[in-house]
Protein backbone atom coordinates (compact mmCIF):
# COMPACT_ATOMS: atom_id res chain seq x y z
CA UNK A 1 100.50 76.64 119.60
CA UNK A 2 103.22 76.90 122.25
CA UNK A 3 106.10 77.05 119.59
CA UNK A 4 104.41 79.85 117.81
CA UNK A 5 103.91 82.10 121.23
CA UNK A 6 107.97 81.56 121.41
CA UNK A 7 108.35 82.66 118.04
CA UNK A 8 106.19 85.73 118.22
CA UNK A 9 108.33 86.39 121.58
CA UNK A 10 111.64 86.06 119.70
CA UNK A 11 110.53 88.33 117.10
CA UNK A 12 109.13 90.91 119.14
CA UNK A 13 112.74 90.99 121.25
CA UNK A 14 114.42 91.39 117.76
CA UNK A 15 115.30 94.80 116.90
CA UNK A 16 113.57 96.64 113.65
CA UNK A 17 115.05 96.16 110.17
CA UNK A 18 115.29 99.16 107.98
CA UNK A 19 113.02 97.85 104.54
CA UNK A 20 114.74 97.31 101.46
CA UNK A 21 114.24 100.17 99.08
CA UNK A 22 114.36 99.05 95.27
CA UNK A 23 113.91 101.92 92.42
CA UNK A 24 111.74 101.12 89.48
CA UNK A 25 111.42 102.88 86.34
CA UNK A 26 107.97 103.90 84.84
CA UNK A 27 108.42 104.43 81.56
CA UNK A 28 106.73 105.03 77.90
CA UNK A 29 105.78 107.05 75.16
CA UNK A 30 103.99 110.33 75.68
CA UNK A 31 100.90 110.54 76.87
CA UNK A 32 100.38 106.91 77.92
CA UNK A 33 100.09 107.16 81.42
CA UNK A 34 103.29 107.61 83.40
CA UNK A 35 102.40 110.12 85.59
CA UNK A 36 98.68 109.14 86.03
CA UNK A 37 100.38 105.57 87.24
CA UNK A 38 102.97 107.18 89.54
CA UNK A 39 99.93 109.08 90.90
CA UNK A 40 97.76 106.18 91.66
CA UNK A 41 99.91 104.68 94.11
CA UNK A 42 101.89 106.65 95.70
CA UNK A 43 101.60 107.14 99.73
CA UNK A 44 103.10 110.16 99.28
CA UNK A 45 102.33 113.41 97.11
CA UNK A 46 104.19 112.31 93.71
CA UNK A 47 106.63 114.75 92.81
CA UNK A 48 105.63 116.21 89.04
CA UNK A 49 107.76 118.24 86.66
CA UNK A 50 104.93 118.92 84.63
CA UNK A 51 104.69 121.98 81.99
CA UNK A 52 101.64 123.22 80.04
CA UNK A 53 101.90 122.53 76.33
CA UNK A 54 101.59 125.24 73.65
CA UNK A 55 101.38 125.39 70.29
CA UNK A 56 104.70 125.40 69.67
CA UNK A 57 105.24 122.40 71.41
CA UNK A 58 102.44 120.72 69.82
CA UNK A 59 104.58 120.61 66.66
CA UNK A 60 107.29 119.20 68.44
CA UNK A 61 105.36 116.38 70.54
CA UNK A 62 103.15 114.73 68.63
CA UNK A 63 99.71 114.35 69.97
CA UNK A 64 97.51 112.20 67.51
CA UNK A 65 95.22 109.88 69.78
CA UNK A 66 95.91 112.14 73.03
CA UNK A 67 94.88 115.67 71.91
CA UNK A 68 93.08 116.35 75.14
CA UNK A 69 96.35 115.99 76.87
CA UNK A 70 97.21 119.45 77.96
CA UNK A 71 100.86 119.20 80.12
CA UNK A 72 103.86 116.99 79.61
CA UNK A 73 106.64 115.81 81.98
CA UNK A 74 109.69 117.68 81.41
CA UNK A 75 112.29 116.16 83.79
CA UNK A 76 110.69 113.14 85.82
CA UNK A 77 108.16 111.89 87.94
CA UNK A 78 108.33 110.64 92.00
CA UNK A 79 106.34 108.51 94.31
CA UNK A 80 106.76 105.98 96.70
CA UNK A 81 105.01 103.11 97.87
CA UNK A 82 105.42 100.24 100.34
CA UNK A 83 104.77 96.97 99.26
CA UNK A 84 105.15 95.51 102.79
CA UNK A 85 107.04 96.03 105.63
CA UNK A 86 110.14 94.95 104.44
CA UNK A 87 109.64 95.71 101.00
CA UNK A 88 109.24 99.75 100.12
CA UNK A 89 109.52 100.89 95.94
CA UNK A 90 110.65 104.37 94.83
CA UNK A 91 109.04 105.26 91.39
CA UNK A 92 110.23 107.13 88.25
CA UNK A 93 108.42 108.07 85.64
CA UNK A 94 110.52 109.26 82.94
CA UNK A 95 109.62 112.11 80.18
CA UNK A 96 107.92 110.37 76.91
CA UNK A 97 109.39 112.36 74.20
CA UNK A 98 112.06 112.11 72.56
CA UNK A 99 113.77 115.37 72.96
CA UNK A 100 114.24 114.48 76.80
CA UNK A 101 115.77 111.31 76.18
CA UNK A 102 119.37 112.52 77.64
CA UNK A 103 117.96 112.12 80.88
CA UNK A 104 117.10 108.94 81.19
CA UNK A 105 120.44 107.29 81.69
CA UNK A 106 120.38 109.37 84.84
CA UNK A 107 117.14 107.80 85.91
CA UNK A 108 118.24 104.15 85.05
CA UNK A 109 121.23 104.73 87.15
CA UNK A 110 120.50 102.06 90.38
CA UNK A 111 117.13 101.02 88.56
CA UNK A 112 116.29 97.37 89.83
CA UNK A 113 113.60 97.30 87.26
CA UNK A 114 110.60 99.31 84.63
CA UNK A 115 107.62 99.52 83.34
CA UNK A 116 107.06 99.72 79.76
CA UNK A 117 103.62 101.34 79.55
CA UNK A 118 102.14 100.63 76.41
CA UNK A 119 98.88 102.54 74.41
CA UNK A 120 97.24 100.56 71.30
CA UNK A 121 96.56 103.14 69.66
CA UNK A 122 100.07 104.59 69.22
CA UNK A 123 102.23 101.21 69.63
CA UNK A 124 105.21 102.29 67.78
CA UNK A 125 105.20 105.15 70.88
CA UNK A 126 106.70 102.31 73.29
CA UNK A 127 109.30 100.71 70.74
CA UNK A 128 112.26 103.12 71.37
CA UNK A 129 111.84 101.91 75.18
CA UNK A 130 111.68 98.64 74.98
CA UNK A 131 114.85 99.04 72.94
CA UNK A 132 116.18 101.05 75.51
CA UNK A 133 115.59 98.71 78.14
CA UNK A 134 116.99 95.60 76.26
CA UNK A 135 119.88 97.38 75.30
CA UNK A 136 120.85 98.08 79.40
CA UNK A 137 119.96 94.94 80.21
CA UNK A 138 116.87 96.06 82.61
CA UNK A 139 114.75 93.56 83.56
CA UNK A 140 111.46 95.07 82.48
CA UNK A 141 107.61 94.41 82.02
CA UNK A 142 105.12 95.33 79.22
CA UNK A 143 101.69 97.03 80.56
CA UNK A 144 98.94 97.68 78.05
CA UNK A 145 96.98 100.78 79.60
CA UNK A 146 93.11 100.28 78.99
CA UNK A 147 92.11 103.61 77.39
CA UNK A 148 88.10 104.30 77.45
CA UNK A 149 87.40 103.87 73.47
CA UNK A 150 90.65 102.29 72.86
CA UNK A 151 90.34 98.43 71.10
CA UNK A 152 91.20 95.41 73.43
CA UNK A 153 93.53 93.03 71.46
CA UNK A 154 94.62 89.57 72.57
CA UNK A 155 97.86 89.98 74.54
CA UNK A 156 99.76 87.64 71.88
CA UNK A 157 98.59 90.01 69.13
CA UNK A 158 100.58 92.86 70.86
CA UNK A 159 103.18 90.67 71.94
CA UNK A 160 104.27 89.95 68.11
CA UNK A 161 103.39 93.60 67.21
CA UNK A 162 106.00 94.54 69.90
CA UNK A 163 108.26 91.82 68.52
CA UNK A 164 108.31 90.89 72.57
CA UNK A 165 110.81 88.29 73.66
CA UNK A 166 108.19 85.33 75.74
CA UNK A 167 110.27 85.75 78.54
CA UNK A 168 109.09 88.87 79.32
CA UNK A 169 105.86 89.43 81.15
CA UNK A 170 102.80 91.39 79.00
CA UNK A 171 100.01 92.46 81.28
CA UNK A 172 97.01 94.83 81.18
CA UNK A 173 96.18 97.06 83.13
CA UNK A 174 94.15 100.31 84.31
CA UNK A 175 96.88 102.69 85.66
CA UNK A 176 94.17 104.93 87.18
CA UNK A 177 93.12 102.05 89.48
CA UNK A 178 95.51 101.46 92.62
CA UNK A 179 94.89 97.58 92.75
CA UNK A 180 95.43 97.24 88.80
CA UNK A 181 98.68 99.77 89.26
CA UNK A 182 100.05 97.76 92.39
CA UNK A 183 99.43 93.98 90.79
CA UNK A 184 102.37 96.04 87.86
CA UNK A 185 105.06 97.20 90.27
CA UNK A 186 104.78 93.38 91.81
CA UNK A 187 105.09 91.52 88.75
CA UNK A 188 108.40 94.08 87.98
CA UNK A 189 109.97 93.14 90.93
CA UNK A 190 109.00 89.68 90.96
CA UNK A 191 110.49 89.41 87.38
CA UNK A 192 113.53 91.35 88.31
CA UNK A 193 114.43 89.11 91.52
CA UNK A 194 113.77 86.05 89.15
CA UNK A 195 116.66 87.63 86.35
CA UNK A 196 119.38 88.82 89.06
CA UNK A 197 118.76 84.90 90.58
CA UNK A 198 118.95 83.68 87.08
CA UNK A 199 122.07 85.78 86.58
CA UNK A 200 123.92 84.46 89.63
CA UNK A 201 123.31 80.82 88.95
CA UNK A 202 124.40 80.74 85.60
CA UNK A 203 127.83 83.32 86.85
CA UNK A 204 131.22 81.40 86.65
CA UNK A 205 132.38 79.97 90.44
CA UNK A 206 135.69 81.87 90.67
């Protein structure tokens, strides 16, 4: 009991660290749940470049399986939350569609890790991501977003539908729920800390 008075005492005399702040990516196809994620838990009032679709654009983004969607992301997505007091995240959600995929080597820029969100209904939505991601060498996770009226499938089945490498984590979630959207952004930083030490181990000693 005495020893941990004296430690509380040393740490109270020590001065206050600035928190580490990591930047993760929150990616996927379109309409499957970026922004609502972002949204759910952020401390701060996300930043949205949202538009309102029209018809025109309907022919351009396709919406089968999300035709009540009514805006898109046209640049990115911001929010921020702290994970503890040493610990504090800055999110980006990128834009789903294809013809705004020359920004997102400006988003990956610094990016420790992402988020692959992932809809069953419209799988082959998340494949050019996951692709992207391999190809930078981002350590990444798979989310499968629970859509009301959507089918639940065994995570191995959409594991070998994604053609997923085992290494990397596959986890459901609700991204409209702050608990389910917060247990995400921990398992992408825990899985990105565990591939930068992987990385430094297995480095040659110069």
């Amino acid at each position: 009991m005495v020893f941990g008075r004296s430690e509380r005492r040393a740490r109270a005399n020590q001065p206050p660290t600035d928190p580490v702040t990591l930047k993760i990516l929150v990616a996927g196809g379109f309409g499957v749940g970026k922004t609502t994620l972002v949204g759910a838990v952020s401390e701060i009032k996300p930043l949205r470049t949202e538009e309102t679709l029209t018809e025109a654009s309907r022919s351009v983004d396709d919406t089968e399986g999300v035709e009540a969607k009514t805006t898109t992301t046209v640049a990115m997505d911001f929010g921020r939350i702290t994970l503890s007091e040493t610990l504090v995240l800055y999110l980006f959600g990128t834009p789903g569609q294809d013809r705004f995929w020359f920004l997102w080597d400006e988003l990956a820029q610094g990016a420790l890790g992402a988020v692959v969100l992932v809809d069953t209904r419209r799988l082959e939505d998340s494949f050019s991501a996951i692709d992207y991601f391999e190809r930078r060498g981002i350590p990444f996770v798979v989310a499968v977003n629970r859509f009301d009226g959507a089918e639940d499938y065994p995570t191995e089945t959409v594991r070998q539908a994604l053609d997923l490498d085992q290494r990397t984590p596959l986890l459901v979630c609700d991204a409209r729920e702050l608990g389910s959207a917060k247990n995400v952004l921990i398992s992408v930083v825990e899985h990105a800390m565990l591939a930068a030490n992987e990385q430094r181990s297995s480095a040659p000693v110069s």
